[in-house]
Every structure is written in structure tokens, then in C-alpha cells.
N, C-alpha and C. Protein backbone atom coordinates (compact mmCIF):
# COMPACT_ATOMS: atom_id res chain seq x y z
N UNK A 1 -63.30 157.08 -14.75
CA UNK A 1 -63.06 158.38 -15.35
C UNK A 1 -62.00 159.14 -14.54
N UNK A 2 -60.80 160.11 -14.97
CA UNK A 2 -60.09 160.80 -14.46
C UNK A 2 -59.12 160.26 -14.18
N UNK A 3 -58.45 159.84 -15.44
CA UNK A 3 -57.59 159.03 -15.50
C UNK A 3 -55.83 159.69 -15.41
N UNK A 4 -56.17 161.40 -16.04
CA UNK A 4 -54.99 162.01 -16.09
C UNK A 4 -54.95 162.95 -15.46
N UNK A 5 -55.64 163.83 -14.99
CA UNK A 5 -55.87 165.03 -14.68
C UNK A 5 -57.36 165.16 -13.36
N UNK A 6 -57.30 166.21 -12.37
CA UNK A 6 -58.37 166.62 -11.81
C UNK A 6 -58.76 167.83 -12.06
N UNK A 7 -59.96 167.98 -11.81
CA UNK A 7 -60.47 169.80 -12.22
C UNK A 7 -60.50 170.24 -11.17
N UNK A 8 -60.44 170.58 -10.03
CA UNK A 8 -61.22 170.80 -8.98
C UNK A 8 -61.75 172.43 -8.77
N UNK A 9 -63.31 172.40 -9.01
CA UNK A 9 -63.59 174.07 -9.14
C UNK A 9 -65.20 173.63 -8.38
N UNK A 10 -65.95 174.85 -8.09
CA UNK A 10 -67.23 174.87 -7.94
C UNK A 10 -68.02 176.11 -8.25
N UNK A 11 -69.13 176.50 -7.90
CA UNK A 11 -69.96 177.42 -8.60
C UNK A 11 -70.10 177.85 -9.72
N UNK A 12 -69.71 178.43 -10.34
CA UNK A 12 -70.50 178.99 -11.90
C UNK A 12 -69.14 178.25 -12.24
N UNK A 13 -68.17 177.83 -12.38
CA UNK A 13 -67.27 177.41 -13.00
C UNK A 13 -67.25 175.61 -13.30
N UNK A 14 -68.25 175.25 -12.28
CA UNK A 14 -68.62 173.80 -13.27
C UNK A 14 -68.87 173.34 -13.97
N UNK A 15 -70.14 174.05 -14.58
CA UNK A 15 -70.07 173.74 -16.12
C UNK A 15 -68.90 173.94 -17.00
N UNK A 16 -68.47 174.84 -16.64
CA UNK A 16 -67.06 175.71 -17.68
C UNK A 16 -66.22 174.69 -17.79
N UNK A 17 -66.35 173.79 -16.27
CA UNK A 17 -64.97 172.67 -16.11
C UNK A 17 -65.66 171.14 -17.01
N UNK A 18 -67.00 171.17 -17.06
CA UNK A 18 -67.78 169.97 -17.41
C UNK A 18 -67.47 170.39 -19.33
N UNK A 19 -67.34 171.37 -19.57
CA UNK A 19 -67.45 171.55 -20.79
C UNK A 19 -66.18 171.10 -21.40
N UNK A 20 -64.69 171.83 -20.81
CA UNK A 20 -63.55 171.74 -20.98
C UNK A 20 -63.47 170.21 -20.86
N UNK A 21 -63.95 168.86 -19.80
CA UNK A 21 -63.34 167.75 -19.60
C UNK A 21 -63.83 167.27 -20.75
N UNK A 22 -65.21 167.53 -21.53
CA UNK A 22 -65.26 166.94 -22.90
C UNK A 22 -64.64 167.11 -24.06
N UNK A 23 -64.41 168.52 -24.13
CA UNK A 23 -63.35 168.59 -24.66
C UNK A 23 -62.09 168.05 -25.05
N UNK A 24 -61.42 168.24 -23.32
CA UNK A 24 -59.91 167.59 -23.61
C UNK A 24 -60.37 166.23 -23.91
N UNK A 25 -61.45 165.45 -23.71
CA UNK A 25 -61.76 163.75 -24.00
C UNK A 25 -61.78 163.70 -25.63
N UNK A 26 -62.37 164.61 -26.28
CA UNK A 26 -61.62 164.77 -27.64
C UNK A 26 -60.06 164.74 -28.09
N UNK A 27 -59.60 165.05 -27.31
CA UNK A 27 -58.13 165.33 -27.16
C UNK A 27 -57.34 164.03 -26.88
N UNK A 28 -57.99 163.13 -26.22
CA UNK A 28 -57.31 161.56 -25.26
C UNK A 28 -57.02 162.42 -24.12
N UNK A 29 -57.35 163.36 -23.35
CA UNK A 29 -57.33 163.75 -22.15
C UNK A 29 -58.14 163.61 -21.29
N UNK A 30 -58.17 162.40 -20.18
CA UNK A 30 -59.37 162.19 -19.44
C UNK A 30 -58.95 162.87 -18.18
N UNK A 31 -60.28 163.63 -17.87
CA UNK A 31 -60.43 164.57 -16.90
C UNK A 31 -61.17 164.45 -16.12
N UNK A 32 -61.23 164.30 -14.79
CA UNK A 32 -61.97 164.23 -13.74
C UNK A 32 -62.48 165.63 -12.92
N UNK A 33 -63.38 165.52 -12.87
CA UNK A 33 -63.72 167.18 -12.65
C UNK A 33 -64.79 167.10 -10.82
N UNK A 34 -64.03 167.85 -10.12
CA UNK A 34 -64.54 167.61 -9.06
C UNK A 34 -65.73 168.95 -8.29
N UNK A 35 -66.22 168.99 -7.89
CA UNK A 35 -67.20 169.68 -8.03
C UNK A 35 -67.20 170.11 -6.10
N UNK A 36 -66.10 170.59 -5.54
CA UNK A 36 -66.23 170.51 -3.92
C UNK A 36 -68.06 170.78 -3.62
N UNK A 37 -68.36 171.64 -4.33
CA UNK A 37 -69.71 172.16 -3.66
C UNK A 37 -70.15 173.31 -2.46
N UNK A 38 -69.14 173.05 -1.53
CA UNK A 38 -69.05 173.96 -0.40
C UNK A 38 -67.62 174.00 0.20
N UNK A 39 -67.04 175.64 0.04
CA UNK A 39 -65.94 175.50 0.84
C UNK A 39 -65.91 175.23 2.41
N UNK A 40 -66.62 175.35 3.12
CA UNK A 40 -66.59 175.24 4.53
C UNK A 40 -67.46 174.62 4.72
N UNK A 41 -67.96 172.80 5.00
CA UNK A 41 -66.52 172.81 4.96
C UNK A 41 -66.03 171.95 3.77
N UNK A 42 -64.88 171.49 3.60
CA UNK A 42 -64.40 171.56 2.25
C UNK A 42 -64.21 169.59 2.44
N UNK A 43 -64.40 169.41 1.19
CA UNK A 43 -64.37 167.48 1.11
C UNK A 43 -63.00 167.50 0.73
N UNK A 44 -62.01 167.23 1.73
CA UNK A 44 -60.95 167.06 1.57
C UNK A 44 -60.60 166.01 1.25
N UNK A 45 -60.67 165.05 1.47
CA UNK A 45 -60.94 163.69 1.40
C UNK A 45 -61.33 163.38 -0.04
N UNK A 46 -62.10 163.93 -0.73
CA UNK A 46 -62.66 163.51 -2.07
C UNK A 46 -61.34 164.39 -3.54
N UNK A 47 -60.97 165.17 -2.44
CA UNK A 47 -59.98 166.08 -3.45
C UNK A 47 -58.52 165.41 -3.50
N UNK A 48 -58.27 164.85 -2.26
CA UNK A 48 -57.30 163.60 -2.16
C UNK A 48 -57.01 162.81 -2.53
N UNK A 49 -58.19 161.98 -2.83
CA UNK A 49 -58.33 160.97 -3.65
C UNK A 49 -58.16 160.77 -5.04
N UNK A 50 -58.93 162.39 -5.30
CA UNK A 50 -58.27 162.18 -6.95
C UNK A 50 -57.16 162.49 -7.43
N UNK A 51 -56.64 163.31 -6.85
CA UNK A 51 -55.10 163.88 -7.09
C UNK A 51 -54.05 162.58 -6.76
N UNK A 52 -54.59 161.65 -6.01
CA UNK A 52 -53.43 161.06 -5.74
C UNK A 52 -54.21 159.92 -6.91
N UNK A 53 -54.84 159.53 -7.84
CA UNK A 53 -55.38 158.70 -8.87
C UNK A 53 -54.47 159.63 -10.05
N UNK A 54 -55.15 160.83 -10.45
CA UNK A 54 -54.73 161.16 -11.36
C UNK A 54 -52.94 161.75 -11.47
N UNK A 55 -52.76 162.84 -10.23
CA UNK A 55 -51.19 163.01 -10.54
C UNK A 55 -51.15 164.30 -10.97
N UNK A 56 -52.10 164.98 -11.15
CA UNK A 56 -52.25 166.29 -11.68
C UNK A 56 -53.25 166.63 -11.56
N UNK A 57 -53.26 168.50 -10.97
CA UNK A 57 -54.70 169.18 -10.46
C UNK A 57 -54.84 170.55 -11.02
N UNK A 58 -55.54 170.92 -11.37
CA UNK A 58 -55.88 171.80 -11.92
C UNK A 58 -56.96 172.44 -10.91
N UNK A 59 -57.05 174.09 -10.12
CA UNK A 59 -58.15 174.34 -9.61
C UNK A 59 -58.75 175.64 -10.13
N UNK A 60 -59.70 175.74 -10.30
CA UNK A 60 -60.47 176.70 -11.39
C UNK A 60 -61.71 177.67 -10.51
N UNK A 61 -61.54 178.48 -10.53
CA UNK A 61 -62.76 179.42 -9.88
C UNK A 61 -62.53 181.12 -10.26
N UNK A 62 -63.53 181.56 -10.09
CA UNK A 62 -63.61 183.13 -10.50
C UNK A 62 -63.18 184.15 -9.51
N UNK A 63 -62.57 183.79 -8.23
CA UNK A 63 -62.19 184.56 -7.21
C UNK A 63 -60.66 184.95 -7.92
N UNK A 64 -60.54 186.23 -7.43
CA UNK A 64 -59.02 186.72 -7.77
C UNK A 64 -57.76 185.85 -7.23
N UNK A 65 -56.83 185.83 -7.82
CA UNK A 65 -55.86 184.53 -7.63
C UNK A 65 -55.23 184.85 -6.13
N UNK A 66 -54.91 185.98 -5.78
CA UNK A 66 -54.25 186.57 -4.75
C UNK A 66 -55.22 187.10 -3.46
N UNK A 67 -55.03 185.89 -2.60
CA UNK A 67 -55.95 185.15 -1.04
C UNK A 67 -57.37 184.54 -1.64
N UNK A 68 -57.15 184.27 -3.13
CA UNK A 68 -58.34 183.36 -3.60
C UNK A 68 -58.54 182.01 -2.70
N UNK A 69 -59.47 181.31 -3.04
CA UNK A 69 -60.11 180.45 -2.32
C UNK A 69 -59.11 179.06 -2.80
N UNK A 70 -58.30 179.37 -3.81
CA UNK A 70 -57.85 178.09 -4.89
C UNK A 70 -56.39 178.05 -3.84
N UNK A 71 -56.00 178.85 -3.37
CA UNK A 71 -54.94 178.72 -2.78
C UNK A 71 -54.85 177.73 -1.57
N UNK A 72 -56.20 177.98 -0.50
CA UNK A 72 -56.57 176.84 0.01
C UNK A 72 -56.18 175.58 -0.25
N UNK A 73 -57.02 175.30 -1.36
CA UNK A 73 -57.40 174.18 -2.11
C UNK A 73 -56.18 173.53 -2.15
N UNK A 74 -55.31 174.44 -3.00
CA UNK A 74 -53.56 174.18 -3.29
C UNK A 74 -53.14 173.52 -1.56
N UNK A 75 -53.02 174.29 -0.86
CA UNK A 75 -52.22 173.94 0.60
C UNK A 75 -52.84 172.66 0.95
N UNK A 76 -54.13 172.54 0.78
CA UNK A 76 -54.61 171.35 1.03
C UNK A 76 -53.74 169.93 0.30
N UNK A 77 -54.01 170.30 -0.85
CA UNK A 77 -52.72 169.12 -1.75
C UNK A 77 -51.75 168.72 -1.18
N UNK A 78 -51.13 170.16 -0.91
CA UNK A 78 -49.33 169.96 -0.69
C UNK A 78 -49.45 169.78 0.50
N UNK A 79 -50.30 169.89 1.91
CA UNK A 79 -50.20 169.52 2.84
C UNK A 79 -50.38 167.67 3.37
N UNK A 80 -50.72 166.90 2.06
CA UNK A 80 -51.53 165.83 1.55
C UNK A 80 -50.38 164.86 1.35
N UNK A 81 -51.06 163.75 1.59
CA UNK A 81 -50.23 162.65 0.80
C UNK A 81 -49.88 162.63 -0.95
N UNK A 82 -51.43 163.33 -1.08
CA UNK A 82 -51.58 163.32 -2.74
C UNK A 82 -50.51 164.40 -2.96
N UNK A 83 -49.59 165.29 -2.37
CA UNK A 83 -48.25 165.56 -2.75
C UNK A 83 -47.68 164.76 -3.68
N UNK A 84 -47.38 163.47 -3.18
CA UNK A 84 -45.83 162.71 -3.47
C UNK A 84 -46.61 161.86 -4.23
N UNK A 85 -47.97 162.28 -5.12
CA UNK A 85 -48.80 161.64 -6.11
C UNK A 85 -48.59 162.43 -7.13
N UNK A 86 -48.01 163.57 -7.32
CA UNK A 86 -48.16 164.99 -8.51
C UNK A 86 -46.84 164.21 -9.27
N UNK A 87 -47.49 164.32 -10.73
CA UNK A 87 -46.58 164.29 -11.11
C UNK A 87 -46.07 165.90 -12.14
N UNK A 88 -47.22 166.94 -12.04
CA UNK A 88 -46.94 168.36 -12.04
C UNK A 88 -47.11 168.98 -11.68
N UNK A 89 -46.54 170.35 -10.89
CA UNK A 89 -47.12 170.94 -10.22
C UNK A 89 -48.49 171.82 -10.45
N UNK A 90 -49.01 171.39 -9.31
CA UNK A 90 -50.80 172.44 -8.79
C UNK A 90 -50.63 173.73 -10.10
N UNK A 91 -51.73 173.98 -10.71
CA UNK A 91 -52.27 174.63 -11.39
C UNK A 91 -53.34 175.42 -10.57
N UNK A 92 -53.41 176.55 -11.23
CA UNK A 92 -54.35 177.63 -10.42
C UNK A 92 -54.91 178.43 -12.02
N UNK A 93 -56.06 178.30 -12.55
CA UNK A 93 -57.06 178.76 -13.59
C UNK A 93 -57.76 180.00 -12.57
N UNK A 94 -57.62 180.99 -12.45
CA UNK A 94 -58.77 181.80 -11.29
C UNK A 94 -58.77 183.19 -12.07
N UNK A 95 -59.55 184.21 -11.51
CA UNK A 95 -60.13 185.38 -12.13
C UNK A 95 -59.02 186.37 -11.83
N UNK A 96 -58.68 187.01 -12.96
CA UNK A 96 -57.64 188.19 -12.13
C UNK A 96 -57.53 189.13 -10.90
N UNK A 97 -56.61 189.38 -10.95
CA UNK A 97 -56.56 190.71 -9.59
C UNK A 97 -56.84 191.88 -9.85
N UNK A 98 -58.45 191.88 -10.32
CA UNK A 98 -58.94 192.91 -10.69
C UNK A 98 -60.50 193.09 -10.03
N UNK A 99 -61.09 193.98 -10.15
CA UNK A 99 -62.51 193.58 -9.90
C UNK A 99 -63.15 193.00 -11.00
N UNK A 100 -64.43 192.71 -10.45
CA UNK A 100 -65.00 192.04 -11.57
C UNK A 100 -65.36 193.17 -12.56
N UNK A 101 -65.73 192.80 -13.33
CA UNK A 101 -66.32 194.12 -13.88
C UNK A 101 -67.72 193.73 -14.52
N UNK A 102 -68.76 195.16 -14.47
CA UNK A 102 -69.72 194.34 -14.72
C UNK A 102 -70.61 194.17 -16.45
N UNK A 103 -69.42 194.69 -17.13
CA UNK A 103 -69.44 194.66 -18.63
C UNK A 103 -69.30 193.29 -18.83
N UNK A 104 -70.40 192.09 -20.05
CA UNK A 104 -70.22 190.82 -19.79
C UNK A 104 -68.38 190.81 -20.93
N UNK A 105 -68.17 191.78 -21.91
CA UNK A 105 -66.89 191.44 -22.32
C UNK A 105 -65.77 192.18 -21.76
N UNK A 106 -65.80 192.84 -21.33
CA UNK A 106 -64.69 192.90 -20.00
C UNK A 106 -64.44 192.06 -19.15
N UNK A 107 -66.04 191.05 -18.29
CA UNK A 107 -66.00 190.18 -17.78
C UNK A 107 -65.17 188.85 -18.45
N UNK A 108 -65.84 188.62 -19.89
CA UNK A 108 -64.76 187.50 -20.14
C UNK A 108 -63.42 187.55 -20.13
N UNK A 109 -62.79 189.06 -20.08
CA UNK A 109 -60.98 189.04 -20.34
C UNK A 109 -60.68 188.46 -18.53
N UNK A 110 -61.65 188.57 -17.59
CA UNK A 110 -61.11 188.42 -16.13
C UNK A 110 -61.54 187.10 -15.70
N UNK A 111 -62.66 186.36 -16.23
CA UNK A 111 -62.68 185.06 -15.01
C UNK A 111 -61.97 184.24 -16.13
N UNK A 112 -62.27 182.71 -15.84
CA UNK A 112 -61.69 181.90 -16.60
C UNK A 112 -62.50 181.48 -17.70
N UNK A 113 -61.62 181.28 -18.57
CA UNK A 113 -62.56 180.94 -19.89
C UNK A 113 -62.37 179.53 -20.14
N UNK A 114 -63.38 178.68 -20.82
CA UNK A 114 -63.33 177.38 -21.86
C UNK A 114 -61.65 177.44 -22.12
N UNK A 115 -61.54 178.09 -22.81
CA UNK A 115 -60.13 178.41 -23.53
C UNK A 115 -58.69 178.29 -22.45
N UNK A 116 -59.02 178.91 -21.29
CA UNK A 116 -57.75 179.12 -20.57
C UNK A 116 -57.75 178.16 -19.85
N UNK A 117 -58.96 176.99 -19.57
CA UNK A 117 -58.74 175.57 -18.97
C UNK A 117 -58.39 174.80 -19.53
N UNK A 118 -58.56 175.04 -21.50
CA UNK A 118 -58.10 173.87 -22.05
C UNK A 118 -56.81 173.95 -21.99
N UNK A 119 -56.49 174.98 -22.16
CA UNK A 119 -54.73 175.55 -22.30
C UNK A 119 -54.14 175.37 -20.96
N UNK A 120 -54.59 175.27 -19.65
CA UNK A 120 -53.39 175.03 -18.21
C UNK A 120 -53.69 173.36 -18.44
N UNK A 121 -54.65 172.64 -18.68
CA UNK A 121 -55.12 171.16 -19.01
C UNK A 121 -53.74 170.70 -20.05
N UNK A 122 -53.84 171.06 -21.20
CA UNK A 122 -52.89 170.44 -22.42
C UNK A 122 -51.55 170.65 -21.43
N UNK A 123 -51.02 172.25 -20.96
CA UNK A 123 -49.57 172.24 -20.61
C UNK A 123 -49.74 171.88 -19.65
N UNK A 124 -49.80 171.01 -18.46
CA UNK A 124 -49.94 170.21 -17.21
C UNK A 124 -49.78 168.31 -17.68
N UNK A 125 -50.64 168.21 -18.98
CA UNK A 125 -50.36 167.03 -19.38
C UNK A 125 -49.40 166.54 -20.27
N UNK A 126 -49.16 167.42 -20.87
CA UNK A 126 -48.03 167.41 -22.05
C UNK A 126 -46.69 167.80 -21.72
């Protein structure tokens, strides 16, 4: 599995990413969806591996994009062998630079939706 693409997200956004990889598998988009579990410390090694299989990463979480946690994630790549494995550049799916808010439809215009993973997924592969 994860033949084109990686997800790499964790906490409330796994399912979101488990939902989307069936999805795009409707699509002929096989998606590998990685699940770090804990940032600190972080399975670098397992995030390596797939990026340099698949060629394309996608990282997804509800922290605001700006000193989000996904940026990490990103430096980790590009600091990586699985660099000179991309064949597009790092994708970042994350929650705006806003607070959260604690209205649940206000909330959906700010973290990431089903919708806005399938959409950085299709333009990353296509």
C-alpha cells in the first residue's frame, strides 16, 4: 500500500487522513497514511521510508501553519535522503492562522477538512 503518495498526520486528523486515503483509492490514488503518533520523539525513520517509496508527502494536522508542528515534519524530509525521492514538492494541509474557534462551523472553515486533503492529494498527483 502507498504506492503514490504519503499522508503523514496524527491526532484527531487520522481518521480524516484514513477517510481521504479511501477515497482517493476510489480515484486510482494509493495513499499511504502515516500515523507518527508522538512528536517527541518523532519516527523519523518510518516517515523516510515512505516518502522515499512513494515520492510525494502530504502533512496534515490542525495546528496553525505558521511554527506549526508540520513544518518540522517538512525540514525533516528536506533534511533527508527522501529529498532527492520527491517527485513534488512537500505539501502542508494544517489549520489556519487563526484561533481555533469554538463554534463547531466556524471550526470547520479552520482545521482541515475531508475535502481540502482530497484536493492538496489530486494536485500533488496530477
Amino acid at each position: 500500500m502507498g504506492r503514490d503518495l504519503s499522508i503523514i498526520t496524527y491526532g484527531r486528523m487520522v481518521p480524516r487522513c484514513l477517510e481521504a486515503a479511501g477515497k482517493l483509492a476510489e480515484e486510482g490514488i494509493d495513499a499511504e497514511v502515516i500515523d507518527i503518533r508522538t512528536l517527541v520523539p518523532l519516527d523519523k525513520a518510518c516517515i523516510i521510508a515512505s516518502v522515499k517509496k512513494t515520492g510525494r508527502a502530504i502533512i496534515v494536522h490542525e495546528a496553525c501553519q505558521t511554527a506549526g508542528y508540520g513544518a518540522e515534519i517538512a525540514a525533516v524530509i528536506a533534511d533527508s535522503e527522501a529529498f532527492f525521492h520527491l517527485d513534488a514538492p512537500i505539501r502542508r494541509v494544517e489549520g489556519l492562522d487563526v484561533p481555533i474557534p469554538y463554534n463547531p462551523g466556524l471550526e470547520a472553515n479552520v482545521v482541515p477538512t475531508l475535502e481540502k486533503i482530497i484536493a492538496a492529494a489530486g494536485d500533488l498527483v496530477h
